[in-house]
PDB file of N, CA and C in Angstrom:
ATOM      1  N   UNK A   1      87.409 122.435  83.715  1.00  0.00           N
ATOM      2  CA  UNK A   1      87.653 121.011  83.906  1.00  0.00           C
ATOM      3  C   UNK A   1      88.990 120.818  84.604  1.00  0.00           C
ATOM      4  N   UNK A   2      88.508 120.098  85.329  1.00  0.00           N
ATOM      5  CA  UNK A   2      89.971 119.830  86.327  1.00  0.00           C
ATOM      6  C   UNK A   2      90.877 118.391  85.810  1.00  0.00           C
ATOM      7  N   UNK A   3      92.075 118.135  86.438  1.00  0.00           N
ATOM      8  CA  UNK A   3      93.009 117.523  86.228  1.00  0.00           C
ATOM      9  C   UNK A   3      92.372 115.751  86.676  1.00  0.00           C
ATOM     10  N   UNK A   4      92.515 114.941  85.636  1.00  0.00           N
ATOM     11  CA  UNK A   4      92.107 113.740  85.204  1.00  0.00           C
ATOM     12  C   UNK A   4      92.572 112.669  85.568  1.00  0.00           C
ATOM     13  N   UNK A   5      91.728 112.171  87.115  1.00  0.00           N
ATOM     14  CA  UNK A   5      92.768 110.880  87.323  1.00  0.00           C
ATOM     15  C   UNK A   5      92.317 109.116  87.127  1.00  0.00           C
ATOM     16  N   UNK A   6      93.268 108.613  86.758  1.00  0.00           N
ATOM     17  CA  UNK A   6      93.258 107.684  86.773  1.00  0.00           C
ATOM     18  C   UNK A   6      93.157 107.252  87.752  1.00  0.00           C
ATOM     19  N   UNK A   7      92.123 105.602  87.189  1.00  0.00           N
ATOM     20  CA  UNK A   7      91.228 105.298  88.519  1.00  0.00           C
ATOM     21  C   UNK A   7      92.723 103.882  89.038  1.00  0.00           C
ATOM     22  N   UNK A   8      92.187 103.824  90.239  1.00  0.00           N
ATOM     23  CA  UNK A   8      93.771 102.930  90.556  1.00  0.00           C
ATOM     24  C   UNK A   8      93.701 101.264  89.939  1.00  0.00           C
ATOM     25  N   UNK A   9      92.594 101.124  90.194  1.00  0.00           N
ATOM     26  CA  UNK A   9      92.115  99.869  89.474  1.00  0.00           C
ATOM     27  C   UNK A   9      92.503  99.793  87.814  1.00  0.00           C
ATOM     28  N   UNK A  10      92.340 100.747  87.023  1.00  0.00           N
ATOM     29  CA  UNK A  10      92.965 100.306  85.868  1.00  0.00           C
ATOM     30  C   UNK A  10      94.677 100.174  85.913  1.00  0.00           C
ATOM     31  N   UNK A  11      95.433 101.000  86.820  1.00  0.00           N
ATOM     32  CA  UNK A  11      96.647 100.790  86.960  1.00  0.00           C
ATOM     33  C   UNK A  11      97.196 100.919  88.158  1.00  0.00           C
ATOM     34  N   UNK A  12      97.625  99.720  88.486  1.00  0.00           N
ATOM     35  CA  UNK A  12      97.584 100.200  90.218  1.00  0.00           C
ATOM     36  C   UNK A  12      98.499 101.679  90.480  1.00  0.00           C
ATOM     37  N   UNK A  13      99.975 101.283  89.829  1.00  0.00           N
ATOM     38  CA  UNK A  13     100.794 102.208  89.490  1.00  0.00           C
ATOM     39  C   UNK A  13     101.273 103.128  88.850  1.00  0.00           C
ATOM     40  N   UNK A  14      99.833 103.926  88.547  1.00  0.00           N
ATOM     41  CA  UNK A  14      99.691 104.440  87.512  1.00  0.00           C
ATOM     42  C   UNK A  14     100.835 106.141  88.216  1.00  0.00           C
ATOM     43  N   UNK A  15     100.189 106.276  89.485  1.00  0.00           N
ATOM     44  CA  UNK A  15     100.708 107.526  90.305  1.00  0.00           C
ATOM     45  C   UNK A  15     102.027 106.565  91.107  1.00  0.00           C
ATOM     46  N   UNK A  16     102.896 106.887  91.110  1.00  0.00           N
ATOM     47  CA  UNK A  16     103.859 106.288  91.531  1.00  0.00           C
ATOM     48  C   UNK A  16     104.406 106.345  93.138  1.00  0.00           C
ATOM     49  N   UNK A  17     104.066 107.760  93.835  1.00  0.00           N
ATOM     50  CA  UNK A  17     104.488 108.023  94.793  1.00  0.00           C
ATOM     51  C   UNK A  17     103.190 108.203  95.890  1.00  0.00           C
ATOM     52  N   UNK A  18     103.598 107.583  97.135  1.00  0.00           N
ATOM     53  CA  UNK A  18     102.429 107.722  97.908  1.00  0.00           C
ATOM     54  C   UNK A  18     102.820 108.800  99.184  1.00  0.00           C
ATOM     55  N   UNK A  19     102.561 109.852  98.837  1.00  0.00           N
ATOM     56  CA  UNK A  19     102.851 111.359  99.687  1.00  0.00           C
ATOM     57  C   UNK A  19     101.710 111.613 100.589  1.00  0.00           C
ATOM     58  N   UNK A  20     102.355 111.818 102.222  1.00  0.00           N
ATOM     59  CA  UNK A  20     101.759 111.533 103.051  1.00  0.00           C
ATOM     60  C   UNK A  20     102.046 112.827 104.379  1.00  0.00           C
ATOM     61  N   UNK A  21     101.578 113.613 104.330  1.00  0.00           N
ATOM     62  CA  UNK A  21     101.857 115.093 105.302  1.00  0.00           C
ATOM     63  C   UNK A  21     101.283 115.140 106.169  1.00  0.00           C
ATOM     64  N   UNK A  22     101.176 116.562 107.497  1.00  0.00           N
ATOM     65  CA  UNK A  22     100.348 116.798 108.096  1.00  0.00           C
ATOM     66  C   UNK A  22     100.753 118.548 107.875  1.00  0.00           C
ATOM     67  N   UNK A  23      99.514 119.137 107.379  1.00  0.00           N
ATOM     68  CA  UNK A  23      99.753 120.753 107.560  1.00  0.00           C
ATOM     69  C   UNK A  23      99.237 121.545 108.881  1.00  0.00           C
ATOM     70  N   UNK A  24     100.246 122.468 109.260  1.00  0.00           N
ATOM     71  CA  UNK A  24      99.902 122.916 110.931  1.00  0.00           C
ATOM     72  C   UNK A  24      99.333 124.270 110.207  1.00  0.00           C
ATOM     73  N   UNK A  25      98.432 124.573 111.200  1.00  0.00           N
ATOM     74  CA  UNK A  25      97.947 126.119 111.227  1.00  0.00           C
ATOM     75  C   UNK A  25      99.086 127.250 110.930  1.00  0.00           C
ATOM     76  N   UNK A  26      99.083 127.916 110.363  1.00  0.00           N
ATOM     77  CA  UNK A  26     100.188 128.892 110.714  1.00  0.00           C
ATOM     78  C   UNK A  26      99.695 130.293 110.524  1.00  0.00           C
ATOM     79  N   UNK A  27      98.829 130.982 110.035  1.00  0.00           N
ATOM     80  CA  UNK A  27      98.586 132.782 110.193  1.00  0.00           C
ATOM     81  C   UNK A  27      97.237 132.685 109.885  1.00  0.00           C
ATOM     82  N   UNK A  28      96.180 131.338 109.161  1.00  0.00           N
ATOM     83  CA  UNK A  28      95.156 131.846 109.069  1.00  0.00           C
ATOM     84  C   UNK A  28      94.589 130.066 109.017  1.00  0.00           C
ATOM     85  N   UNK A  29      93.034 129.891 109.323  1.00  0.00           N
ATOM     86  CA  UNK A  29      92.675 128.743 109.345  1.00  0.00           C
ATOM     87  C   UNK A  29      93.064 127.757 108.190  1.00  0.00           C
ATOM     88  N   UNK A  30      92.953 126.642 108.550  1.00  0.00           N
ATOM     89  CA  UNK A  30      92.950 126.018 107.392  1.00  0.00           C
ATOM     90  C   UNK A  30      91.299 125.628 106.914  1.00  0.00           C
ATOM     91  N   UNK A  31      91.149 125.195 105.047  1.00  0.00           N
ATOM     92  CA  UNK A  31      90.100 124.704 104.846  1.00  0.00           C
ATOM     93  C   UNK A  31      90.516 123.495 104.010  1.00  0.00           C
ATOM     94  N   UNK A  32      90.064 122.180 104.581  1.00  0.00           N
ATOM     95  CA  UNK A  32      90.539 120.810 104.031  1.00  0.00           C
ATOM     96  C   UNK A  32      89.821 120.822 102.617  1.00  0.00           C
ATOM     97  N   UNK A  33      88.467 121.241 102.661  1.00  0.00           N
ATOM     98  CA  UNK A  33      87.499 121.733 101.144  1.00  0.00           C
ATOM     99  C   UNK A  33      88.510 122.604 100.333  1.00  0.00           C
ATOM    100  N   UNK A  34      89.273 123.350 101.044  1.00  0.00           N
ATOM    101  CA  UNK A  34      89.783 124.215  99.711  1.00  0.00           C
ATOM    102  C   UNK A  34      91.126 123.225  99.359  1.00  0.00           C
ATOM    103  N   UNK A  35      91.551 122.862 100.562  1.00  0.00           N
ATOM    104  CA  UNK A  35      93.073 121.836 100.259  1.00  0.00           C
ATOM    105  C   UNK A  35      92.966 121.116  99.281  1.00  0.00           C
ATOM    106  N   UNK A  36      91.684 120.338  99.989  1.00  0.00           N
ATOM    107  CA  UNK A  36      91.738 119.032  98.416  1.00  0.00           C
ATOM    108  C   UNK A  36      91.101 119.278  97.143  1.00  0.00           C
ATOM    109  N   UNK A  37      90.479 120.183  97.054  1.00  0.00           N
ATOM    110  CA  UNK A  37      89.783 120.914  95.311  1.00  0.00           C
ATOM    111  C   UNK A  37      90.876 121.103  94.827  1.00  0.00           C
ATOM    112  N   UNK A  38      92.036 122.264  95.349  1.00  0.00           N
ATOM    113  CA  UNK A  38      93.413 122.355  94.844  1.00  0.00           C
ATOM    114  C   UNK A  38      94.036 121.334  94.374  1.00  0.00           C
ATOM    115  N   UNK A  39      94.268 120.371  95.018  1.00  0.00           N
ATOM    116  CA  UNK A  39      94.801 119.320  94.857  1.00  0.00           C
ATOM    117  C   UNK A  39      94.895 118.705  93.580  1.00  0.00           C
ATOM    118  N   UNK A  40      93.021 117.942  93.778  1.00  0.00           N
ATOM    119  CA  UNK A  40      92.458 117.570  92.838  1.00  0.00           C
ATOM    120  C   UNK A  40      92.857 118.211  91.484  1.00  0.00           C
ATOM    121  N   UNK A  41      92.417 119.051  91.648  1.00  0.00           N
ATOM    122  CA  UNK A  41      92.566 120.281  90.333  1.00  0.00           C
ATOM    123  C   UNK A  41      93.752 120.534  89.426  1.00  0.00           C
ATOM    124  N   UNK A  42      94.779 120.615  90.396  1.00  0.00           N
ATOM    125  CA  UNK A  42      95.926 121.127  89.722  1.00  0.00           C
ATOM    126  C   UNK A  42      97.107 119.896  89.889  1.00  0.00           C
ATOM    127  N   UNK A  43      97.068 119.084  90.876  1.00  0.00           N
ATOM    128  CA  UNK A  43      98.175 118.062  90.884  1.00  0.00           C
ATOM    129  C   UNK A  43      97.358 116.482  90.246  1.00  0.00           C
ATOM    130  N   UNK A  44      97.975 115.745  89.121  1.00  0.00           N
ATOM    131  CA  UNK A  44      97.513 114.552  88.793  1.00  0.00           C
ATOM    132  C   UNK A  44      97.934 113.755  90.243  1.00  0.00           C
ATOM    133  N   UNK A  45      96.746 113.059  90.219  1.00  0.00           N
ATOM    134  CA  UNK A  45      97.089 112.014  91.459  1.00  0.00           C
ATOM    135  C   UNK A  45      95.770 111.261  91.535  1.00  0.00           C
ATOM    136  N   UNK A  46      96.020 110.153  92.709  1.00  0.00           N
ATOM    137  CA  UNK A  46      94.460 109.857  92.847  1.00  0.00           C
ATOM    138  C   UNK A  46      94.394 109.249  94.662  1.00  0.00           C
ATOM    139  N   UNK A  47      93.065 108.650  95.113  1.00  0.00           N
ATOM    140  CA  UNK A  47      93.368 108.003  96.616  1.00  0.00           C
ATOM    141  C   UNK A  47      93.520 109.233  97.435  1.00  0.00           C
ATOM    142  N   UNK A  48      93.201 110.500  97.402  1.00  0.00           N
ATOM    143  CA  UNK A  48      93.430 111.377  98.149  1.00  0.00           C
ATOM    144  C   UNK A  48      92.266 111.453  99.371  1.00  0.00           C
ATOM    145  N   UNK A  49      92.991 111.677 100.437  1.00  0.00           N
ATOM    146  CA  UNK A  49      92.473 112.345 101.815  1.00  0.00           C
ATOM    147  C   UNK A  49      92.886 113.117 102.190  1.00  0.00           C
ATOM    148  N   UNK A  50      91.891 114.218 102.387  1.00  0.00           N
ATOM    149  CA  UNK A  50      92.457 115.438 102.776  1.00  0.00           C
ATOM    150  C   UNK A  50      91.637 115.470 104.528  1.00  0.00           C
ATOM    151  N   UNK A  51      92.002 115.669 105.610  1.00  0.00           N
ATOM    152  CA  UNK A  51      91.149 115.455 106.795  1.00  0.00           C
ATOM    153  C   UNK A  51      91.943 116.091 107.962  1.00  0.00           C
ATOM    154  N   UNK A  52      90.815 116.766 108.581  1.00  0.00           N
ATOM    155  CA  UNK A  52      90.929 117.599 109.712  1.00  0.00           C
ATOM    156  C   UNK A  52      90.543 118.742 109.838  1.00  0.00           C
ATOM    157  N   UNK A  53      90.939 119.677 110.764  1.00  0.00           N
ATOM    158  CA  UNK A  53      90.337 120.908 111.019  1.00  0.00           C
ATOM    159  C   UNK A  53      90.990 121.913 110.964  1.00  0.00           C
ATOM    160  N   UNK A  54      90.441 123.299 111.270  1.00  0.00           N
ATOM    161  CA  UNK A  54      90.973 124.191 110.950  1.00  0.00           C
ATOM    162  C   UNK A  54      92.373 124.512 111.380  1.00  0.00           C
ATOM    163  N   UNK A  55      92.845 123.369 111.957  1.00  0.00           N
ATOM    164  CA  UNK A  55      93.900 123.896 112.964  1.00  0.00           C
ATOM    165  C   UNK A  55      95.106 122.790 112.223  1.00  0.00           C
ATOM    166  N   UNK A  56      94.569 121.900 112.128  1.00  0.00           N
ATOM    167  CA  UNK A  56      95.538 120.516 111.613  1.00  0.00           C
ATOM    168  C   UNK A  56      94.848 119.607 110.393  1.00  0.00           C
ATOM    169  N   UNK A  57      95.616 119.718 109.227  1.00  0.00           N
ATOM    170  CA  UNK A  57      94.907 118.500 107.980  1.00  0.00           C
ATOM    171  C   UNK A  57      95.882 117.710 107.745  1.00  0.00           C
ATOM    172  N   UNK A  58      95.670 116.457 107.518  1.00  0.00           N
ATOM    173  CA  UNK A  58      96.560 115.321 107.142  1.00  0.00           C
ATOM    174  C   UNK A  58      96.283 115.166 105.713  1.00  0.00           C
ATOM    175  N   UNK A  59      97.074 114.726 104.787  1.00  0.00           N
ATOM    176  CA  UNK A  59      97.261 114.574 103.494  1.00  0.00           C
ATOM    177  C   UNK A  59      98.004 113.156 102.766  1.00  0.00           C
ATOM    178  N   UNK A  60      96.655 112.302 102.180  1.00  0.00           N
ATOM    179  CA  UNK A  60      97.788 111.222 101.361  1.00  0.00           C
ATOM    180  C   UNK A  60      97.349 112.068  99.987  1.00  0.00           C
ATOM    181  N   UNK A  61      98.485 111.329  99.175  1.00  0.00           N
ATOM    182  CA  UNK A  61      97.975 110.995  97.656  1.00  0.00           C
ATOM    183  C   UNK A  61      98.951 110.886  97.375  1.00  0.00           C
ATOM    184  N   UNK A  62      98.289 109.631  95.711  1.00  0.00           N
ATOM    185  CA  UNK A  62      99.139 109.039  94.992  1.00  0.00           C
ATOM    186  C   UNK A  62      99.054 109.958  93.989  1.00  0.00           C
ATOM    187  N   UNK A  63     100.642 110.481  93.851  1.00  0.00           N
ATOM    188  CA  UNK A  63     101.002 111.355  92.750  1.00  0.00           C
ATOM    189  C   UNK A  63     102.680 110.876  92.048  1.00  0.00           C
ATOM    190  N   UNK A  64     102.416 111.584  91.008  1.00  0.00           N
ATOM    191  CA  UNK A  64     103.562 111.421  90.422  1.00  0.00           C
ATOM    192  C   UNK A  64     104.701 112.578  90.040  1.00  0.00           C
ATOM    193  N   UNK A  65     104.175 113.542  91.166  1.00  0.00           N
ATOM    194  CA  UNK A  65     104.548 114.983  91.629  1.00  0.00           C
ATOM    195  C   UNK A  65     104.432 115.319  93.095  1.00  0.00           C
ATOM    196  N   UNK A  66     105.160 114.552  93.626  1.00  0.00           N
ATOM    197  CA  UNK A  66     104.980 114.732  95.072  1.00  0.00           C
ATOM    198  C   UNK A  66     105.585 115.885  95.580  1.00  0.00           C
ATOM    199  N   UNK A  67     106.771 116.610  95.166  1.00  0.00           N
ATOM    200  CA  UNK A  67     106.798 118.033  95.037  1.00  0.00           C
ATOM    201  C   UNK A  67     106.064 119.222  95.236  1.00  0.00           C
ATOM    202  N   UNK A  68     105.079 119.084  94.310  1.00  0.00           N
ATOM    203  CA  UNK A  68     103.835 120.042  93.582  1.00  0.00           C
ATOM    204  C   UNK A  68     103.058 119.783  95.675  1.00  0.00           C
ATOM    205  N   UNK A  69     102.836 118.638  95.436  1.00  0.00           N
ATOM    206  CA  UNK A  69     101.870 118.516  97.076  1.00  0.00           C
ATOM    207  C   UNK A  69     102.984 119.285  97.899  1.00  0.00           C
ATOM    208  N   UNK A  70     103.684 118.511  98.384  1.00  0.00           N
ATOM    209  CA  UNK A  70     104.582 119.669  99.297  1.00  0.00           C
ATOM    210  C   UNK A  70     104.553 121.385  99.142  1.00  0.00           C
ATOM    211  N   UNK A  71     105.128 121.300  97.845  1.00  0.00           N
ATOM    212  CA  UNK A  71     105.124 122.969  97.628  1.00  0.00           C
ATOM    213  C   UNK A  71     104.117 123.939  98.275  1.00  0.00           C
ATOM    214  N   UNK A  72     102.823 123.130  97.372  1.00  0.00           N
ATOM    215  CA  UNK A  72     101.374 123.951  97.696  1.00  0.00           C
ATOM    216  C   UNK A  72     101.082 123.840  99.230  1.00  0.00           C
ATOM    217  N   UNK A  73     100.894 122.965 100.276  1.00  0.00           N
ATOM    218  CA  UNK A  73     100.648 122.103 101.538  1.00  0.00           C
ATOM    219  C   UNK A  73     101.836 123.338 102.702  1.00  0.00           C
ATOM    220  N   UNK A  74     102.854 123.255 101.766  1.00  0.00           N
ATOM    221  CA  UNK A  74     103.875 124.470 102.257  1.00  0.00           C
ATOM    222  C   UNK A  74     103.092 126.188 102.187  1.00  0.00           C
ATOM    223  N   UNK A  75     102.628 126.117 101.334  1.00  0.00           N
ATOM    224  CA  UNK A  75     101.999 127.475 100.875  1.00  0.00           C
ATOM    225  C   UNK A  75     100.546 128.086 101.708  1.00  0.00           C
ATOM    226  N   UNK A  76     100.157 127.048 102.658  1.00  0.00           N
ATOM    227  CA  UNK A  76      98.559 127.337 103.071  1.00  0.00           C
ATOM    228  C   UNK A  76      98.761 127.142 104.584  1.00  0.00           C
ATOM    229  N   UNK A  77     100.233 126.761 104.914  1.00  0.00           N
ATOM    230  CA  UNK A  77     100.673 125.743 106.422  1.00  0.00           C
ATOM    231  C   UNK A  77     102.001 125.629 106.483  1.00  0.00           C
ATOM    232  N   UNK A  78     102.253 125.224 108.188  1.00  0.00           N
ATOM    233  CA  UNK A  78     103.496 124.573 108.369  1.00  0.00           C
ATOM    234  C   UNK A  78     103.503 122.871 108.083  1.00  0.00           C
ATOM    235  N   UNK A  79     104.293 122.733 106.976  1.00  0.00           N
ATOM    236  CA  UNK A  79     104.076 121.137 106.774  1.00  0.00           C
ATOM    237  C   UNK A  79     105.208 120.345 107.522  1.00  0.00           C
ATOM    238  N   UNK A  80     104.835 118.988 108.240  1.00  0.00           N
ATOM    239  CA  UNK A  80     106.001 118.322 108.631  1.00  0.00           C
ATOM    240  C   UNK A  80     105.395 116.491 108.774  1.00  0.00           C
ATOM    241  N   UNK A  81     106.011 116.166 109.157  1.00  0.00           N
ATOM    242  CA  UNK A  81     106.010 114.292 109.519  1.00  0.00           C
ATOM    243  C   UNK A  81     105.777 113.857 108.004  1.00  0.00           C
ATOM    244  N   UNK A  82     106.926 114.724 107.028  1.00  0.00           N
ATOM    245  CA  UNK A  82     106.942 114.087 105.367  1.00  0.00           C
ATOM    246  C   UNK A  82     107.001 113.016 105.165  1.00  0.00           C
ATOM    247  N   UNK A  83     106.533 112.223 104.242  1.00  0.00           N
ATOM    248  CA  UNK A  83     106.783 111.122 104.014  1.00  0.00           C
ATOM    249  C   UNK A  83     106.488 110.673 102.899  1.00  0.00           C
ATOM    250  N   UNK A  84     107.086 110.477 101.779  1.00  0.00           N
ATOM    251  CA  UNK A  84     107.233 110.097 100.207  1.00  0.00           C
ATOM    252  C   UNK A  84     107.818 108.522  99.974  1.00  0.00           C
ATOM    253  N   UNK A  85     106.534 108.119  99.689  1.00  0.00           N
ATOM    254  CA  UNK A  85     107.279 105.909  99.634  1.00  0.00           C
ATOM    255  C   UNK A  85     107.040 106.084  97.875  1.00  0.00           C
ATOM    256  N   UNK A  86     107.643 105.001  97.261  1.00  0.00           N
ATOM    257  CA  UNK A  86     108.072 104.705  96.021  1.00  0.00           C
ATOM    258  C   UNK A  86     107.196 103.431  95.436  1.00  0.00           C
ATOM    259  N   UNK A  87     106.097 103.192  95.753  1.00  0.00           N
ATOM    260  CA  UNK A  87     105.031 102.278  95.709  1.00  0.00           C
ATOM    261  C   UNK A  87     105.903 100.710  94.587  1.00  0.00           C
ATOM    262  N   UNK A  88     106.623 101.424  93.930  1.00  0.00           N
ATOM    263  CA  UNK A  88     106.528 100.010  92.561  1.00  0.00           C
ATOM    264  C   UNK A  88     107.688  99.242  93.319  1.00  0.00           C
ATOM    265  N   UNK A  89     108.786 100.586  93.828  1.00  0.00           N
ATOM    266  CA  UNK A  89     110.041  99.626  94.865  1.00  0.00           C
ATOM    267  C   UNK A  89     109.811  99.177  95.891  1.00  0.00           C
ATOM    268  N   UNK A  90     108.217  99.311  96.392  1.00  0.00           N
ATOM    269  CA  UNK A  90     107.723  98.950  97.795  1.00  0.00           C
ATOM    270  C   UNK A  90     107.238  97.562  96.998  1.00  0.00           C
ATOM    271  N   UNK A  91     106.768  97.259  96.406  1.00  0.00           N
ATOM    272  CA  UNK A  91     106.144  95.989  95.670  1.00  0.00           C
ATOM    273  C   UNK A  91     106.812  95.482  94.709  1.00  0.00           C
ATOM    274  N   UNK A  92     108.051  95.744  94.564  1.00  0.00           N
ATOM    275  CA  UNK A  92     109.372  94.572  94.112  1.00  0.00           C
ATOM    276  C   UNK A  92     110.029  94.608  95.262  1.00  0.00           C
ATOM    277  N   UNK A  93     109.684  94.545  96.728  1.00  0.00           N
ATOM    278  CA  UNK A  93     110.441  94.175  97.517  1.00  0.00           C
ATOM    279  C   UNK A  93     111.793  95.024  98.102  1.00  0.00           C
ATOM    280  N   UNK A  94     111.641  96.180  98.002  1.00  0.00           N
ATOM    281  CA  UNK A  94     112.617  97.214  97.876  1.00  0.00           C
ATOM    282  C   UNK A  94     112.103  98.423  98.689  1.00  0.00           C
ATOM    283  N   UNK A  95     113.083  98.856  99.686  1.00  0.00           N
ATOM    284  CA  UNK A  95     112.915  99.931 100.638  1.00  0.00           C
ATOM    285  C   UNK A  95     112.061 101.120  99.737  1.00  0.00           C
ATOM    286  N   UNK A  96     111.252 101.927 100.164  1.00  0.00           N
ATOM    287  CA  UNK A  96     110.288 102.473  99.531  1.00  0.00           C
ATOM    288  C   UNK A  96     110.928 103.820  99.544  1.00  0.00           C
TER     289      UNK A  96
END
């Protein structure tokens, strides 16, 4: 059994951070199927897209370990165009 997410509708803010990548090819293909099972699996989050090809995958999700995504996203690829917003300071009006 994999890692249990909350659906966004019961809390919008339940995952706090909205983590947003692109992983480059780097020594062996990529598989977006294996990216986002991982994901799923081992990082709480929810709203995830994992998309693209063997060469380039883009990555959101709302997590509350945006770290953990980087780390792993680092581990399969060259990751870059990071981008980590703060969803609750984005919706009190506050630089994200």
């Amino acid at each position: 059994m994999g890692v249990v997410s909350v659906d966004a509708e019961d809390d919008q803010f339940a995952y706090r951070y909205d983590t947003q990548l692109l992983i480059d090819r780097r020594d062996r293909d990529l598989d977006e199927d294996e990216i986002s099972d991982y994901i799923t699996e081992n990082i709480e989050g929810n709203s995830l897209i994992a998309a693209g090809d063997e060469d380039l995958i883009k990555i959101h999700y709302h997590t509350n370990e945006p770290w953990r995504v980087l780390e792993y996203c680092n581990s399969v690829g060259e990751i870059y165009d990071i981008v980590v917003e703060d969803m609750i300071r984005q919706s009190d009006g506050l630089q994200g």
